[in-house]
PDB file of N, CA and C in Angstrom:
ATOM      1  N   UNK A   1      19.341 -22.809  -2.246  1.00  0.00           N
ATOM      2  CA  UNK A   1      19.347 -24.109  -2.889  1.00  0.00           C
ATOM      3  C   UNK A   1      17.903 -24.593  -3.005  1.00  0.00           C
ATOM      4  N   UNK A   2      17.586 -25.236  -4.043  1.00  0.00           N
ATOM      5  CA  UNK A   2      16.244 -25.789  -4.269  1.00  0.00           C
ATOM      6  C   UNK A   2      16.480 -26.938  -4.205  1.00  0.00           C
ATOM      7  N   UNK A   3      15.414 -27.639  -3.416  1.00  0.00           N
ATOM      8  CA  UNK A   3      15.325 -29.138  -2.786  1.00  0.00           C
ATOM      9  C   UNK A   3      14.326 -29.670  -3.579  1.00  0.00           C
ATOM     10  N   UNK A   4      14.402 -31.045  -4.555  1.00  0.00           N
ATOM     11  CA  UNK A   4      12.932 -31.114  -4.783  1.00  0.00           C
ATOM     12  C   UNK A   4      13.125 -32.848  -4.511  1.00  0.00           C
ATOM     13  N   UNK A   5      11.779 -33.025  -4.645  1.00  0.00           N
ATOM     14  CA  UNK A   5      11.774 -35.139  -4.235  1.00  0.00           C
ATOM     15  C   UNK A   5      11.550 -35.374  -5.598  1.00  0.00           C
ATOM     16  N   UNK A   6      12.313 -36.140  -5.802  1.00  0.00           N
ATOM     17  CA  UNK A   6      11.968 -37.094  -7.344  1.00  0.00           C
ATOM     18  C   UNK A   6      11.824 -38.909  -7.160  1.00  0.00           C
ATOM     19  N   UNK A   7      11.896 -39.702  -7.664  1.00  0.00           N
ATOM     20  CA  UNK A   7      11.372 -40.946  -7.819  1.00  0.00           C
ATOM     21  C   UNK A   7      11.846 -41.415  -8.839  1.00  0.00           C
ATOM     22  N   UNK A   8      12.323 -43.047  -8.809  1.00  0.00           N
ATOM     23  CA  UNK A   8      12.947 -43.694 -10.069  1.00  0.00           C
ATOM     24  C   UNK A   8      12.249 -43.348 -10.915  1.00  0.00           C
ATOM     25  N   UNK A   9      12.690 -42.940 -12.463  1.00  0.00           N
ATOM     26  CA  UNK A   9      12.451 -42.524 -13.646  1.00  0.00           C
ATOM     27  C   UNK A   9      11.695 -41.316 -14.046  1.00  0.00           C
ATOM     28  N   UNK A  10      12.060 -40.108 -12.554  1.00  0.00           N
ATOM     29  CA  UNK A  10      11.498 -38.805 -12.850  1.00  0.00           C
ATOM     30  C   UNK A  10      12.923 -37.735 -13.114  1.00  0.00           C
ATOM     31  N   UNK A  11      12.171 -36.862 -13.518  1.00  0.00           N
ATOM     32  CA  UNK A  11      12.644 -36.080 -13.713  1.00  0.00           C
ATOM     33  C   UNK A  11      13.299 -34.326 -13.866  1.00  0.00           C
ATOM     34  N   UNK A  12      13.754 -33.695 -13.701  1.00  0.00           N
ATOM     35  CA  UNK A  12      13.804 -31.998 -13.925  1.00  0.00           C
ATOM     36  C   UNK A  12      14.635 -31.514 -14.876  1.00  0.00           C
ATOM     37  N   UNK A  13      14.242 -30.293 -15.544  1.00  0.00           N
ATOM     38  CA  UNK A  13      14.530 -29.673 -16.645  1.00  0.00           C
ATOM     39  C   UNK A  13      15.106 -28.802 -15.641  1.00  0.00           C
ATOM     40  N   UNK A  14      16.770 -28.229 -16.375  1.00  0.00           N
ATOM     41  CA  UNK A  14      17.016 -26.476 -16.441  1.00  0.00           C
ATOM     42  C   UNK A  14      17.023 -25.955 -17.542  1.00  0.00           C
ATOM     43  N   UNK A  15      16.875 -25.242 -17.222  1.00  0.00           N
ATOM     44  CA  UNK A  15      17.572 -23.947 -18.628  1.00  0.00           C
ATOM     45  C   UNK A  15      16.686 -24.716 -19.888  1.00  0.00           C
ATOM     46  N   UNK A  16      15.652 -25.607 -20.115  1.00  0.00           N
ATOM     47  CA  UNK A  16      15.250 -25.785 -21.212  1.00  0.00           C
ATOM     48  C   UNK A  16      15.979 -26.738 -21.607  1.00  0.00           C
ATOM     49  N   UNK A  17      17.186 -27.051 -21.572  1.00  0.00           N
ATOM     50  CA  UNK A  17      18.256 -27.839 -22.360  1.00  0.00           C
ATOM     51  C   UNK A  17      18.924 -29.104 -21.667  1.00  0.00           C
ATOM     52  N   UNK A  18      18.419 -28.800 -20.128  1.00  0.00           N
ATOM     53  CA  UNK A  18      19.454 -29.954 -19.274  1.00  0.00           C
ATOM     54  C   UNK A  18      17.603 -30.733 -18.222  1.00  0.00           C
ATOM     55  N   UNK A  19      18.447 -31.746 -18.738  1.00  0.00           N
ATOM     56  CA  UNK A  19      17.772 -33.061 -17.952  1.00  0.00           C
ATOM     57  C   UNK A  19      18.103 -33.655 -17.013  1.00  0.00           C
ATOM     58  N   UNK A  20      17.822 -33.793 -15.675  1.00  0.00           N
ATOM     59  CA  UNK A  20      18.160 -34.672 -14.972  1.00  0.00           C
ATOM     60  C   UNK A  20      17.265 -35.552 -14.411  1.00  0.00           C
ATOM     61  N   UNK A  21      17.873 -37.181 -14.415  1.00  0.00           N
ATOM     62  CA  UNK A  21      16.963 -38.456 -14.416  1.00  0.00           C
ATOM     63  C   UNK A  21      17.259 -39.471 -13.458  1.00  0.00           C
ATOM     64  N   UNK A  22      16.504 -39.580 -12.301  1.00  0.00           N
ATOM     65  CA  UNK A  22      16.909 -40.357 -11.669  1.00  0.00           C
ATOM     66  C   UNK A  22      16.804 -41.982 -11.980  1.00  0.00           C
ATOM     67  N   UNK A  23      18.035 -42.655 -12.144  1.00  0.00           N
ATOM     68  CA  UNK A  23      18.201 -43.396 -13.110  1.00  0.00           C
ATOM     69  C   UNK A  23      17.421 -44.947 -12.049  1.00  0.00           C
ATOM     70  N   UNK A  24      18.527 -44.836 -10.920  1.00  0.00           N
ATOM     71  CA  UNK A  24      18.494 -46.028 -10.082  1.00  0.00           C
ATOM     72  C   UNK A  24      18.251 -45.409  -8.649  1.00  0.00           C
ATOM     73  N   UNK A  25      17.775 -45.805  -7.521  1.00  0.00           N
ATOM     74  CA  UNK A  25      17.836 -45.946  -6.369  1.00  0.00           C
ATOM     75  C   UNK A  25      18.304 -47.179  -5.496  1.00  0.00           C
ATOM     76  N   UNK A  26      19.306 -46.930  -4.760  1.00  0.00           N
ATOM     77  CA  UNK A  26      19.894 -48.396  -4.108  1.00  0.00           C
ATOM     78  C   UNK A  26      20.037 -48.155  -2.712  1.00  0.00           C
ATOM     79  N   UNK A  27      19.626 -48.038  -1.759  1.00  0.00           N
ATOM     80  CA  UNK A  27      20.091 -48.140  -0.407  1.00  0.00           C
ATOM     81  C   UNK A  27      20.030 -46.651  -0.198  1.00  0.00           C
ATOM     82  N   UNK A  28      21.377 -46.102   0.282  1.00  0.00           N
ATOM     83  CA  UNK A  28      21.594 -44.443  -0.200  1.00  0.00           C
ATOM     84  C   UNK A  28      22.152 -43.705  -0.693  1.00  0.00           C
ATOM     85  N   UNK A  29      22.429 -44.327  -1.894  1.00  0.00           N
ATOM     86  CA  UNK A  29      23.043 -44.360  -3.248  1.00  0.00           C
ATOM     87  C   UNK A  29      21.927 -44.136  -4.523  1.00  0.00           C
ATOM     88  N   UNK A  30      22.193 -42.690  -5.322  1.00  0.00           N
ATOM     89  CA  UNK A  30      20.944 -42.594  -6.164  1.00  0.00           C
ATOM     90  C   UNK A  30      22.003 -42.396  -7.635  1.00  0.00           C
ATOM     91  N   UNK A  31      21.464 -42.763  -8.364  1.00  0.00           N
ATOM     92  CA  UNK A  31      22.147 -43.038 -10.224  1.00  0.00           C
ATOM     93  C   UNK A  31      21.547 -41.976 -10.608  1.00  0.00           C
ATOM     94  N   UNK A  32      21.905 -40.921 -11.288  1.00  0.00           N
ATOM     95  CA  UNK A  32      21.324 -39.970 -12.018  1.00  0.00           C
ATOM     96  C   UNK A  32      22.076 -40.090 -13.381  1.00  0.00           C
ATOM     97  N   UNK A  33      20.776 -39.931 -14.254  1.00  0.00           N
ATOM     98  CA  UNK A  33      21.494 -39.583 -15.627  1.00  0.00           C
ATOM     99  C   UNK A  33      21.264 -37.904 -16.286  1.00  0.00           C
ATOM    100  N   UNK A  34      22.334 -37.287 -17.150  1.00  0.00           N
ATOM    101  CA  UNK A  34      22.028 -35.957 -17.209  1.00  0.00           C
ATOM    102  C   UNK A  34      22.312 -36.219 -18.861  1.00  0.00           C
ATOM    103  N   UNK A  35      21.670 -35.280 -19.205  1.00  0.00           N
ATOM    104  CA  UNK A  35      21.490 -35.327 -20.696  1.00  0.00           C
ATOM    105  C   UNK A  35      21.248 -33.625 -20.592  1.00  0.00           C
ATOM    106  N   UNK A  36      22.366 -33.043 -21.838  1.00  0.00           N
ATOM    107  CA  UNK A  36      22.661 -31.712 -21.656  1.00  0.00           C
ATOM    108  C   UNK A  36      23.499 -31.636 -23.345  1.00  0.00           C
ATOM    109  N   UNK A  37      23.107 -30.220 -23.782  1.00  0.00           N
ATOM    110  CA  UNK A  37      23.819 -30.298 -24.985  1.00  0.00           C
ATOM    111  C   UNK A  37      25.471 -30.655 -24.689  1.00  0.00           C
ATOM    112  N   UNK A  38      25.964 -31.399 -25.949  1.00  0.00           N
ATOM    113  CA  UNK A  38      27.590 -31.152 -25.850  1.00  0.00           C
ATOM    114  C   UNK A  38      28.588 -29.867 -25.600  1.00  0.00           C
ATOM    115  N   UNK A  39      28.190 -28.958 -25.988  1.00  0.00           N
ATOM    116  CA  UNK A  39      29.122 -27.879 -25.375  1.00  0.00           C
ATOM    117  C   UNK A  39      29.079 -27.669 -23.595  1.00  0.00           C
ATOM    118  N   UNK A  40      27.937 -28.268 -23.226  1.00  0.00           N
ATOM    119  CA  UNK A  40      27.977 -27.837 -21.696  1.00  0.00           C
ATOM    120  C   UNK A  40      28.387 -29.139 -20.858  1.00  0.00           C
ATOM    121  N   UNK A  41      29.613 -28.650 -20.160  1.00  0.00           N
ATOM    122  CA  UNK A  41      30.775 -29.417 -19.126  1.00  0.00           C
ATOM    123  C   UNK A  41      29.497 -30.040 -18.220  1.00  0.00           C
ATOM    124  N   UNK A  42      29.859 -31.301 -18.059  1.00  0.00           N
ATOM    125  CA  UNK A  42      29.256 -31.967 -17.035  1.00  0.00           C
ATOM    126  C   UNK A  42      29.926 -32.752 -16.149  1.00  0.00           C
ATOM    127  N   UNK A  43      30.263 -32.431 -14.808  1.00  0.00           N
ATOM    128  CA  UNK A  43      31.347 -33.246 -14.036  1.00  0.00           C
ATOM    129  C   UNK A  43      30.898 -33.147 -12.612  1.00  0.00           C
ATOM    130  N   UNK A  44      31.161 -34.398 -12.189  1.00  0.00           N
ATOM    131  CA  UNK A  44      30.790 -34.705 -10.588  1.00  0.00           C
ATOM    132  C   UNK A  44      31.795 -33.473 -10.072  1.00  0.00           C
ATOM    133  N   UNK A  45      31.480 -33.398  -8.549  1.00  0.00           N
ATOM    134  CA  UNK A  45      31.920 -32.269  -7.964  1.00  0.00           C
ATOM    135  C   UNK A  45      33.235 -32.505  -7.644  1.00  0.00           C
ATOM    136  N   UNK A  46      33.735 -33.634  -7.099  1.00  0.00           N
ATOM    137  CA  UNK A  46      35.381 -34.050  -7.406  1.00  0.00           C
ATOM    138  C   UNK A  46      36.192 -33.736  -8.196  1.00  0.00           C
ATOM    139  N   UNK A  47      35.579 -34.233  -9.525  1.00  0.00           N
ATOM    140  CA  UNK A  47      36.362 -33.945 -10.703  1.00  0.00           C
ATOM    141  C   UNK A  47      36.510 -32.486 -11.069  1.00  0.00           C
ATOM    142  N   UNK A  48      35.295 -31.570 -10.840  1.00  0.00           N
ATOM    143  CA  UNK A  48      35.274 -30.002 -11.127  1.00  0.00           C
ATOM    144  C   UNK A  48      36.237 -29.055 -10.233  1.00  0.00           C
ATOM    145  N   UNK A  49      36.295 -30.033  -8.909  1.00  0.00           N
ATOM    146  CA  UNK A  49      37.300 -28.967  -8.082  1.00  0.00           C
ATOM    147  C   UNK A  49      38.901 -29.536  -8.349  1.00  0.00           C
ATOM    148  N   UNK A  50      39.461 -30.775  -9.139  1.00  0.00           N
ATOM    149  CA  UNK A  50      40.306 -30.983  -9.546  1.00  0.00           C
ATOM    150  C   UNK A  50      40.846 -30.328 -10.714  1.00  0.00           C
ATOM    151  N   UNK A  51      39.757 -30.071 -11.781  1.00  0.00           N
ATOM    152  CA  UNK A  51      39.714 -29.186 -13.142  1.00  0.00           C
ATOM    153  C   UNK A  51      40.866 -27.447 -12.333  1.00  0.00           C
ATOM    154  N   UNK A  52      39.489 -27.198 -11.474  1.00  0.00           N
ATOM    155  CA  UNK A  52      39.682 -25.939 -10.654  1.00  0.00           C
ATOM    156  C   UNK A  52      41.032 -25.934 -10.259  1.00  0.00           C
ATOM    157  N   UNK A  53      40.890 -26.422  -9.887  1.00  0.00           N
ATOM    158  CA  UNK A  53      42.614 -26.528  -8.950  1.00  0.00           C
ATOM    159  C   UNK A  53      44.226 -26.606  -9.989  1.00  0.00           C
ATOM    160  N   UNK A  54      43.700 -27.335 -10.725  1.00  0.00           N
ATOM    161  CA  UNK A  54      44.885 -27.471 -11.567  1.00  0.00           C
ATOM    162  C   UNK A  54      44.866 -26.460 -13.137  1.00  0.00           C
ATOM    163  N   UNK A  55      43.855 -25.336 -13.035  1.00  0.00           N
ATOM    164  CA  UNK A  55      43.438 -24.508 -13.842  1.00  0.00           C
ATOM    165  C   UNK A  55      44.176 -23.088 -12.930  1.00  0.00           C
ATOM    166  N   UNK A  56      43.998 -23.606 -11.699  1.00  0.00           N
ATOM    167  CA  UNK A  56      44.466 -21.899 -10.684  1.00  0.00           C
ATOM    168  C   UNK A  56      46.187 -22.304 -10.938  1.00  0.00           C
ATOM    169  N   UNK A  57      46.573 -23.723 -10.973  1.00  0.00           N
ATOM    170  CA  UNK A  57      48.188 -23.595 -10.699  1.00  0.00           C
ATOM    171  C   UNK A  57      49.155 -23.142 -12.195  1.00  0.00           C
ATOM    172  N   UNK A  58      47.879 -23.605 -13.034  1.00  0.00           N
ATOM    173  CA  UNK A  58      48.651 -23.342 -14.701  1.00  0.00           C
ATOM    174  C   UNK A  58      48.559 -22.089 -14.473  1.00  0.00           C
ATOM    175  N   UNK A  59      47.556 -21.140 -13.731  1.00  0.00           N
ATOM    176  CA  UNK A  59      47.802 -19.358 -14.032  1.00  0.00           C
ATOM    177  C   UNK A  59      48.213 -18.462 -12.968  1.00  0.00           C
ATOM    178  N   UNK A  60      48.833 -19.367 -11.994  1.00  0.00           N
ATOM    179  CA  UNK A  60      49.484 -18.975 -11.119  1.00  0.00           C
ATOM    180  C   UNK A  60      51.405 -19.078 -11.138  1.00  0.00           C
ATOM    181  N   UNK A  61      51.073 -20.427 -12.616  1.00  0.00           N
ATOM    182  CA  UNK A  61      53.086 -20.427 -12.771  1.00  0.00           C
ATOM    183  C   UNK A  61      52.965 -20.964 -14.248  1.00  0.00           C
ATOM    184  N   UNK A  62      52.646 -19.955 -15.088  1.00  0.00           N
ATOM    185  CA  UNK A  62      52.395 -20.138 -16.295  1.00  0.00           C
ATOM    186  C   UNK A  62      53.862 -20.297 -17.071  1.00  0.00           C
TER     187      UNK A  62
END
């Protein structure tokens, strides 16, 4: 895993195409904004292992 320190209104590139922006800092609570083409899925980690989960049961009792 790569760790890096960022600061309100900095930022890191992946892949050329994805942005991530630290939007707000509050206490220990940080706002990020991501800006990424439309074809590429962007979802908090909750929501992705819910996707996951209910993607294994549709092909497990199709």
């Amino acid at each position: 895993m790569l760790v890096l320190s960022r600061k309100k209104n900095e930022s890191i590139v992946i892949n050329n195409d994805i942005t991530i922006v630290v939007v707000d800092i509050r206490g220990d609570k940080v706002r990020l904004g991501v800006e990424a083409p439309k074809e590429v899925p962007v979802h908090r980690q909750e929501v992705f292992n819910a996707i996951q989960r209910n993607e294994d049961a549709v092909t497990e009792n199709p």
